[in-house]
Protein backbone atom coordinates (compact mmCIF):
# COMPACT_ATOMS: atom_id res chain seq x y z
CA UNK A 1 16.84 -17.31 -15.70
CA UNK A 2 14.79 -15.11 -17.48
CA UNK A 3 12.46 -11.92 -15.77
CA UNK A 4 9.21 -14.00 -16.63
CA UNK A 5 10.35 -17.32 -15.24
CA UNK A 6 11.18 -16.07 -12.03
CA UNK A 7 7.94 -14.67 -11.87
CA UNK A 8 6.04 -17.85 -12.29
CA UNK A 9 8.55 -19.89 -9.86
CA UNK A 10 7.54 -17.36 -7.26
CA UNK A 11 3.73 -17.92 -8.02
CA UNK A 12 3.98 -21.57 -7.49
CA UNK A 13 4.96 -20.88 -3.80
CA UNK A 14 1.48 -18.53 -3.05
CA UNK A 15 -1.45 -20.31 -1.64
CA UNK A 16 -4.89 -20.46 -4.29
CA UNK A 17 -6.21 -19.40 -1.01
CA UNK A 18 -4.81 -15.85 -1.41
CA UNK A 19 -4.89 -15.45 -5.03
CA UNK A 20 -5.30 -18.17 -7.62
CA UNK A 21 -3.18 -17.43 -11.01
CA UNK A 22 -4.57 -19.72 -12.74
CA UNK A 23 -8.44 -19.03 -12.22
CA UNK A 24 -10.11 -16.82 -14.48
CA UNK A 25 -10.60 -13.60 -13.49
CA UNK A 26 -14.23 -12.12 -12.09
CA UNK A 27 -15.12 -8.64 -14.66
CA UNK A 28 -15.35 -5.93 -12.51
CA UNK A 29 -19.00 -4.41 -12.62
CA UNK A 30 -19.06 -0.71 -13.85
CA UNK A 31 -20.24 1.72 -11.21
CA UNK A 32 -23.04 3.58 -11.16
CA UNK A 33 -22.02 6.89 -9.18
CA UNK A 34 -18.91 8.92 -8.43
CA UNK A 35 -18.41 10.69 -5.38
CA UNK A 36 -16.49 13.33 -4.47
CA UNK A 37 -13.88 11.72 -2.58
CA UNK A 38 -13.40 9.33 -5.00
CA UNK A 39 -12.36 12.34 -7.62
CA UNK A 40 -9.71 13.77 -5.12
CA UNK A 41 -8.50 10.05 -4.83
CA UNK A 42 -7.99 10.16 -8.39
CA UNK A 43 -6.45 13.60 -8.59
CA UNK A 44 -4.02 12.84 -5.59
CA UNK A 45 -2.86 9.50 -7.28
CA UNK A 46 -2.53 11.39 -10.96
CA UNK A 47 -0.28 14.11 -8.51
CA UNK A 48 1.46 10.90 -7.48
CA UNK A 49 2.49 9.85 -10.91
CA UNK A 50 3.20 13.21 -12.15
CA UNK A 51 6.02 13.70 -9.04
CA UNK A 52 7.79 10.55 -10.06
CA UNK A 53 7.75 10.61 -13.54
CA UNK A 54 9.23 14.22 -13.25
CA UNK A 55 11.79 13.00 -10.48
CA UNK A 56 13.42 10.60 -12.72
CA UNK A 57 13.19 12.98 -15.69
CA UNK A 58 14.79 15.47 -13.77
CA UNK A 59 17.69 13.37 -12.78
CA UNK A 60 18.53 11.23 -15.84
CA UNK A 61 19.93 12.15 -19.14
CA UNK A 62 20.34 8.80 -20.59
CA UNK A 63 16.24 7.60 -19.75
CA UNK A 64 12.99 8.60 -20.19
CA UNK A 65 9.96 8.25 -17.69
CA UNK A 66 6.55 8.01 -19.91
CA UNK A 67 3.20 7.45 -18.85
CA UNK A 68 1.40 4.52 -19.86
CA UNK A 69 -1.63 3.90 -17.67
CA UNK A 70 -4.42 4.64 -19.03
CA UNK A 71 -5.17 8.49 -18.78
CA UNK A 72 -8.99 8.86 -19.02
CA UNK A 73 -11.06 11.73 -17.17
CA UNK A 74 -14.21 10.05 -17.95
CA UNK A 75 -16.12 8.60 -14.16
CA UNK A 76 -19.20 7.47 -13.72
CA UNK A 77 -22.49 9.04 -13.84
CA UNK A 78 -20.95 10.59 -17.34
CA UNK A 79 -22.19 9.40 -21.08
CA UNK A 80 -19.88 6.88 -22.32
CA UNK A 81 -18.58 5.83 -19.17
CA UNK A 82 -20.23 1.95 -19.41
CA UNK A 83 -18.68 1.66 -22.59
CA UNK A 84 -15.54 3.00 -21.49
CA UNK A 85 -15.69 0.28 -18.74
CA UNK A 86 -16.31 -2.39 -20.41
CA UNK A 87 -13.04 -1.56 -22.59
CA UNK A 88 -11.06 -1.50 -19.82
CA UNK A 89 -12.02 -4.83 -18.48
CA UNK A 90 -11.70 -6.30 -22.47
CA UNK A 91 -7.95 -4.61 -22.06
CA UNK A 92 -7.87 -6.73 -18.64
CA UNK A 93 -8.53 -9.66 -19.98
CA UNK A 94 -6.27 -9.32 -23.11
CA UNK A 95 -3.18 -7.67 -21.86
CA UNK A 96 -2.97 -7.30 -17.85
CA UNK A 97 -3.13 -4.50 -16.11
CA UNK A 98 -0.91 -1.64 -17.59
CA UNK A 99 1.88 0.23 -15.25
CA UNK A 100 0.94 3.75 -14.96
CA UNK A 101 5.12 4.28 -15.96
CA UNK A 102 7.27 3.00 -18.53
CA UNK A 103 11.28 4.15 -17.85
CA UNK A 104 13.05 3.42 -21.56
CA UNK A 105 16.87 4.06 -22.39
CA UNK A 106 16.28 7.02 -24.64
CA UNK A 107 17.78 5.19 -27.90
CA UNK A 108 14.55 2.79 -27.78
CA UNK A 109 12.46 5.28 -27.25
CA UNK A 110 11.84 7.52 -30.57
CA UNK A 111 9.04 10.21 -29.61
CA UNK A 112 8.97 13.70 -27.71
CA UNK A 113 5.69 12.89 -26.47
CA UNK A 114 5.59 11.73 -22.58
CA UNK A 115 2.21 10.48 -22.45
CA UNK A 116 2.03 7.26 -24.41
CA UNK A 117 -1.53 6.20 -22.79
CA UNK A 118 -3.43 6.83 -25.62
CA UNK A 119 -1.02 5.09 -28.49
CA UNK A 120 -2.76 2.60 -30.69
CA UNK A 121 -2.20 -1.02 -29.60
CA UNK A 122 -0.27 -2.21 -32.50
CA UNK A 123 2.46 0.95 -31.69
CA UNK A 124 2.68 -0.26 -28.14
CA UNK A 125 2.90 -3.84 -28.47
CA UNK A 126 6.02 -3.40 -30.46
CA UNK A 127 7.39 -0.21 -28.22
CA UNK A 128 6.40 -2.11 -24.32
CA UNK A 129 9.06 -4.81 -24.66
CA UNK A 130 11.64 -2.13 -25.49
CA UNK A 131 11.04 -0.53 -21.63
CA UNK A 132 13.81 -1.44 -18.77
CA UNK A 133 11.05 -1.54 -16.26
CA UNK A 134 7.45 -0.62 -15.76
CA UNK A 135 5.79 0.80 -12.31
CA UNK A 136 2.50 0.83 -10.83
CA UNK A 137 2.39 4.16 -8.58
CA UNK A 138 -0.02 4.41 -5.54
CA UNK A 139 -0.78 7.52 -3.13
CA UNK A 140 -0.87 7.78 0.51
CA UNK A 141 -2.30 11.13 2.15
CA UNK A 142 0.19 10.84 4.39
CA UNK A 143 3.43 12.65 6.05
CA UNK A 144 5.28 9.11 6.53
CA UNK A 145 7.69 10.45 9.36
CA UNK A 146 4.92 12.74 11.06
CA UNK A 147 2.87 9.61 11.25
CA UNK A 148 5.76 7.45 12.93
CA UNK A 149 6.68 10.35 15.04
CA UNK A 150 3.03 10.12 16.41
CA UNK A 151 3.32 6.59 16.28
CA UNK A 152 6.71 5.80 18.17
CA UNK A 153 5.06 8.51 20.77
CA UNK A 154 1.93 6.44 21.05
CA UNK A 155 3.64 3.28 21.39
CA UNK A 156 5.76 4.57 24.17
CA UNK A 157 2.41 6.09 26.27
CA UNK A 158 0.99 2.87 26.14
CA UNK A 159 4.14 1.01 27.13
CA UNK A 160 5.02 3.20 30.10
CA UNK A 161 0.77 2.31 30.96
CA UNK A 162 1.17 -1.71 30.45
CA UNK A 163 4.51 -1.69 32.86
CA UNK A 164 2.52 0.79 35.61
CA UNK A 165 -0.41 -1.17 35.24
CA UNK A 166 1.65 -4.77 35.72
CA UNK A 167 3.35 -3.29 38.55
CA UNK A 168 0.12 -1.96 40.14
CA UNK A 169 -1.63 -5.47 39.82
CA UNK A 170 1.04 -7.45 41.20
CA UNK A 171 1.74 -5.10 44.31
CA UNK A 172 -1.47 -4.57 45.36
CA UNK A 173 -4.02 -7.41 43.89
CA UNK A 174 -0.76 -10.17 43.34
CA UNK A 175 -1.75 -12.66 46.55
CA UNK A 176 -5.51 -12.27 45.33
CA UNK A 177 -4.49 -12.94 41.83
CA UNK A 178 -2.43 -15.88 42.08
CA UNK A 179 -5.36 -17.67 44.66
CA UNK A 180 -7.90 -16.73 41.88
CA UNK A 181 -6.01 -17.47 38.70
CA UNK A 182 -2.50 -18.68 38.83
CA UNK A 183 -2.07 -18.85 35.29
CA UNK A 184 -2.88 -15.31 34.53
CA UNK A 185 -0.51 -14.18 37.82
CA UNK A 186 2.31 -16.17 35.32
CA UNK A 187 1.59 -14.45 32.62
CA UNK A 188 1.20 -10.84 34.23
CA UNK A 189 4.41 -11.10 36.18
CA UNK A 190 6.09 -12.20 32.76
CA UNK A 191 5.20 -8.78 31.48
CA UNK A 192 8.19 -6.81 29.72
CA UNK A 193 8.95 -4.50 27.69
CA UNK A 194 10.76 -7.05 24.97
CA UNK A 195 7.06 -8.90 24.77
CA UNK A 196 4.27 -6.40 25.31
CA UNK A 197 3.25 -6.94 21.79
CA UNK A 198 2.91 -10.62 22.11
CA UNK A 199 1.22 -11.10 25.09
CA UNK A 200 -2.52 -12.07 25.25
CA UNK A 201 -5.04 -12.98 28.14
CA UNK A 202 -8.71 -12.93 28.67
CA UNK A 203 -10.06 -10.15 30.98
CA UNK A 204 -12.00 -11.59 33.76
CA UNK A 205 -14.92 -9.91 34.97
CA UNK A 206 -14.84 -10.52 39.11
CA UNK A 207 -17.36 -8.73 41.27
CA UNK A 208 -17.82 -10.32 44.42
CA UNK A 209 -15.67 -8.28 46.37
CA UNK A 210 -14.72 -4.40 45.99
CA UNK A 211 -10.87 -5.50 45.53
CA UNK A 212 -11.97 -8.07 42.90
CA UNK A 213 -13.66 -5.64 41.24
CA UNK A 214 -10.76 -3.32 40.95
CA UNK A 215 -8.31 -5.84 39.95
CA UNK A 216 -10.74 -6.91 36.65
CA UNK A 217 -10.75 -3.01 36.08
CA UNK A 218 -6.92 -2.83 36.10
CA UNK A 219 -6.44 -6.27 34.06
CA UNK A 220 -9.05 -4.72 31.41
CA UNK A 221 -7.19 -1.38 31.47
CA UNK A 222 -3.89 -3.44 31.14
CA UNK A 223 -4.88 -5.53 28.19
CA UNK A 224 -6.76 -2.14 26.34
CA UNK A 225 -2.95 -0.78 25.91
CA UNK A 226 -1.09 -3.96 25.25
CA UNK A 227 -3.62 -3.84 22.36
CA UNK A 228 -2.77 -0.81 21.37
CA UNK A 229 0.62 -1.74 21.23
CA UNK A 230 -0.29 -4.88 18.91
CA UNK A 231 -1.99 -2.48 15.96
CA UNK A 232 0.21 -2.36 12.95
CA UNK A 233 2.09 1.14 13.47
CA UNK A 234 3.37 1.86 9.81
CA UNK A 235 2.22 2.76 6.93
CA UNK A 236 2.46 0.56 3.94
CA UNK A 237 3.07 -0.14 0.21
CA UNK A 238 -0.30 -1.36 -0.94
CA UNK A 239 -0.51 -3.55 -3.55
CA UNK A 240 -4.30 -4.90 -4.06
CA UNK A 241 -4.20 -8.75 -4.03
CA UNK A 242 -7.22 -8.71 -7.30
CA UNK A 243 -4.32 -6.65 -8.97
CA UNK A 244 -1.59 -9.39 -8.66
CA UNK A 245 -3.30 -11.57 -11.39
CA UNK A 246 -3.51 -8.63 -14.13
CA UNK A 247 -0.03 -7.48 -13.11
CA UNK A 248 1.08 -10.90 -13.65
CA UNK A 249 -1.03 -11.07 -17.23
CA UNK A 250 0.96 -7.95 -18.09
CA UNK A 251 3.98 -9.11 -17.58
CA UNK A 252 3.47 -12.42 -19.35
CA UNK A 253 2.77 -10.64 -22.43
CA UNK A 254 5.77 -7.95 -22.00
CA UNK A 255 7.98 -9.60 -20.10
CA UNK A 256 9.28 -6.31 -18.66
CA UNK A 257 10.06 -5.79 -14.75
CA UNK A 258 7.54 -4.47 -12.99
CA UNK A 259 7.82 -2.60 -9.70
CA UNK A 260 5.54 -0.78 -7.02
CA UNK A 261 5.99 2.62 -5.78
CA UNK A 262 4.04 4.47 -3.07
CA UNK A 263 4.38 8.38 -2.99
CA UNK A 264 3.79 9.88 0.21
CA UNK A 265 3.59 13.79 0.42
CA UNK A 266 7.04 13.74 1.76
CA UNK A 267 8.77 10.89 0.38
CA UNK A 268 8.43 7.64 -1.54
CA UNK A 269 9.80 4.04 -1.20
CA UNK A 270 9.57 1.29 -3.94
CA UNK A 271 9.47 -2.52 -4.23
CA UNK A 272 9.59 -5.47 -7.07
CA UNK A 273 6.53 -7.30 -7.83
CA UNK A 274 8.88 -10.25 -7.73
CA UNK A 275 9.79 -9.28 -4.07
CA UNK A 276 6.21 -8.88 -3.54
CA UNK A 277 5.61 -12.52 -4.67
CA UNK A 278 8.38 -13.98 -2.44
CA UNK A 279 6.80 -12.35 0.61
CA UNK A 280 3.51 -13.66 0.23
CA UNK A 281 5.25 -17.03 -0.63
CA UNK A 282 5.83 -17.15 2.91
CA UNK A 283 3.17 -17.42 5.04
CA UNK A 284 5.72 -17.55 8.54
CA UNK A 285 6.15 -13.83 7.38
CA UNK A 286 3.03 -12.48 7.81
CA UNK A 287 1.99 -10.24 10.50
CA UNK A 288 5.60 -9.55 10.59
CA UNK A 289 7.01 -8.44 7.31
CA UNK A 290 3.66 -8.12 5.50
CA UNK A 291 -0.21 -7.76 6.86
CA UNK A 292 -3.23 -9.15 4.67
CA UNK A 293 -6.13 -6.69 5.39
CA UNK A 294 -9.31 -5.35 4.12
CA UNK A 295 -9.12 -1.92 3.20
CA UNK A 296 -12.02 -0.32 4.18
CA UNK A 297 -10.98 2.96 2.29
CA UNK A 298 -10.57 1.08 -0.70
CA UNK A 299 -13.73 -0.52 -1.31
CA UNK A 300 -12.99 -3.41 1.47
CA UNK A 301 -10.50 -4.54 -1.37
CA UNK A 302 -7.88 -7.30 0.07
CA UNK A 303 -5.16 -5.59 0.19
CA UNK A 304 -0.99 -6.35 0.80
CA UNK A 305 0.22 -4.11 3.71
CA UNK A 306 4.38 -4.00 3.78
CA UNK A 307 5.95 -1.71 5.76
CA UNK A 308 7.70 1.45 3.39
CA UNK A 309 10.38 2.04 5.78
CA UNK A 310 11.69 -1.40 5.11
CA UNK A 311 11.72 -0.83 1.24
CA UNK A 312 13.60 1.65 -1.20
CA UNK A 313 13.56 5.22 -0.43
CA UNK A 314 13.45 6.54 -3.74
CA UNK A 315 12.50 10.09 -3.38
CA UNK A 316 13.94 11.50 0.09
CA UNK A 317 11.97 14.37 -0.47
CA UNK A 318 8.84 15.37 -1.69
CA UNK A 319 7.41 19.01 -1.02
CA UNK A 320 3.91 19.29 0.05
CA UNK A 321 1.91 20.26 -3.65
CA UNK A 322 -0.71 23.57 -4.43
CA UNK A 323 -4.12 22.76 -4.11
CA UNK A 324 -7.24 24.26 -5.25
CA UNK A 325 -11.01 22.83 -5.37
CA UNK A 326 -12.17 22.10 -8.39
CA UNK A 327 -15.53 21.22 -9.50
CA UNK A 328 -17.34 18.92 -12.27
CA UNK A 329 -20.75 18.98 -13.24
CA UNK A 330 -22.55 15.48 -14.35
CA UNK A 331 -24.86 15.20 -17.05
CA UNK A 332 -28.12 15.35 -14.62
CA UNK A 333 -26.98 18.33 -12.88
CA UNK A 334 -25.42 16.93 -10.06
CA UNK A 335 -22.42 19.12 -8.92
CA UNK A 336 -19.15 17.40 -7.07
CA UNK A 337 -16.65 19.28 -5.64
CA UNK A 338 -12.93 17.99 -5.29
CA UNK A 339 -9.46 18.63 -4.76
CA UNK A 340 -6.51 19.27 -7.51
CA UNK A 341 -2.85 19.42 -6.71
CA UNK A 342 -0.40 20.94 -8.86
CA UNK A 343 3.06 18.94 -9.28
CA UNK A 344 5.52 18.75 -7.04
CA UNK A 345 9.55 19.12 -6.30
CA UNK A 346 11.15 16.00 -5.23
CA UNK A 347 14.84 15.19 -4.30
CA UNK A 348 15.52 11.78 -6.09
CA UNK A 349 17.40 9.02 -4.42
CA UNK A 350 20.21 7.86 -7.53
CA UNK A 351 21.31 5.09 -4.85
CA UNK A 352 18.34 3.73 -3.77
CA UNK A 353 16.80 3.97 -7.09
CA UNK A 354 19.68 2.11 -8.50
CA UNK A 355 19.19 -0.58 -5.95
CA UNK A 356 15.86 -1.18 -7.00
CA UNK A 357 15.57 -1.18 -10.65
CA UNK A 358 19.43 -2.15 -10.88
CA UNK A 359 19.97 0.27 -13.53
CA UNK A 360 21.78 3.89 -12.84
CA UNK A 361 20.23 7.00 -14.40
């Protein structure tokens, strides 16, 4: 079965609720401001790209890592940006949303320039099919295993809390608990470690008697960490669900592969779009395997939370890059100041890449 029929047998498993394929896509409205933030986003995702492109490069003789996403420093606030824009959504609309990487086998790929972003459309239409696989790359200011170190540490605190807590209520409040709510006696004395994260009750609010009182403190102390220990404690490949259309779009008119990466500033893991599609196929698997959120850092976009540890490990090692601040100066005088990271060193995975993109460098 061909690349592009797979991809549409997966779509016809994904609920319209989630993402419709075959609506027509809302144009994004050009912004009318840039912040600062948004420019050290940009410059820690362009750091992103540059450490993966140069990982492969650095490992493979036979292929070549280009970029192909579009490479513009123009934001908003500057002259031509609206026009600019409104390009970008016409290219949208036309072709999909471009990978920021294109990997070719070096024979297909006749040019000593790495940056193919700014090709003319007629050169790239005939050179995109040629690529083995194409790969939208998204940043994370994030150590990954500093944040589950904190994480595991976290989980256990609140753990060790739930069980003192249980053990507390039923040895001290249990009789008064049981005559007041047998139910929730059941489900406190059914606390364990194995189920912490599933279990759920309503927090009573007693105060007609001083031990009452105390016993709705300790259930609402008990059930603050058992909530803790529900949060989501990983961090995540992010694809944006408004992205899965153009990605799709793009692939329709390529046909290539397309994968996801996410570059943390120690490591980075990757996924298939296709994988993507048959995890979101499944509704039983969220909140497990996957989380649907809105990302309040990015723009309260819906975004596709699945857990990196559980994906490809692609580069084992990535060393922290050299920063400086930078600052641009709009047409109106207004003066932002940001963050720029030189590239990085990274220690490439050649197993784990092969595994994903089923090709060997």
């Amino acid at each position: 079965m061909k690349y592009i029929d797979r991809i549409e047998q997966k779509i016809t498993n994904i609920n319209t609720a989630l993402v419709n394929f075959d609506e027509e896509r809302t144009r994004g409205t050009a912004p009318t401001q840039v912040s600062s933030e948004f420019l050290t986003n940009k410059e820690q995702g362009d750091w992103a790209e540059a450490t993966l492109l140069n990982g492969i490069n650095n490992n493979s003789e036979k292929y070549v890592a280009v970029k192909y996403g579009r490479d513009d420093d123009i934001v908003a606030g500057e002259e031509g940006f609206k026009n600019f824009y409104d390009e970008y959504q016409n290219e949208l609309d036309e072709i999909g949303k471009r990978p920021d990487i294109l990997i070719f086998d070096k024979k297909d790929f006749p040019y000593a320039e790495l940056n193919i972003s700014q090709f003319p459309r007629e050169i790239l239409d005939e050179l995109v099919p040629k690529a083995k696989c194409g790969i939208e790359v998204r940043s994370s200011a994030f150590l990954i295993d500093k944040y589950e170190s904190f994480m595991n540490e976290k989980q256990d605190f609140h753990i060790h809390e739930s069980l003192k807590l249980k053990n507390l209520v039923l040895s001290k409040y249990g009789e008064i608990l049981r005559i007041k709510d047998e139910e929730l006696y059941k489900i406190i004395e059914s606390i364990s470690t194995e189920n912490l994260h599933v279990i759920r009750f309503r927090t009573p609010s007693w105060r007609t008697t001083t031990e009452l009182t105390e016993l709705s403190g300790c259930l609402k102390e008990l059930n603050r960490n058992i909530s803790e220990i529900s949060k989501r404690t990983f961090l995540s490949i992010t694809p944006k669900v408004e992205d899965l259309k153009v990605v799709y779009n793009w692939i329709k008119m390529y046909n290539v592969p397309h994968y996801y990466v996410q570059v943390f500033f120690d490591k980075a893991y990757g996924i298939s779009f296709e994988k993507i599609l048959t995890l979101i196929g499944n509704p039983t698997l969220e909140g497990s395997q996957y989380f649907i959120e809105s990302d309040v850092k990015n723009q309260n976009k819906t975004t596709i939370k699945i857990k990196a540890n559980d994906e490809h490990n692609i580069l084992e090692k990535v060393y922290l890059p050299e920063h400086f601040s930078h600052m641009k100066e709009l047409g109106r005088g207004r003066l932002l100041f940001y963050v720029k990271f030189k590239n990085s060193a990274s220690v490439l995975n050649v197993d784990m890449f092969r595994n994903l993109f089923g090709f060997e460098l």
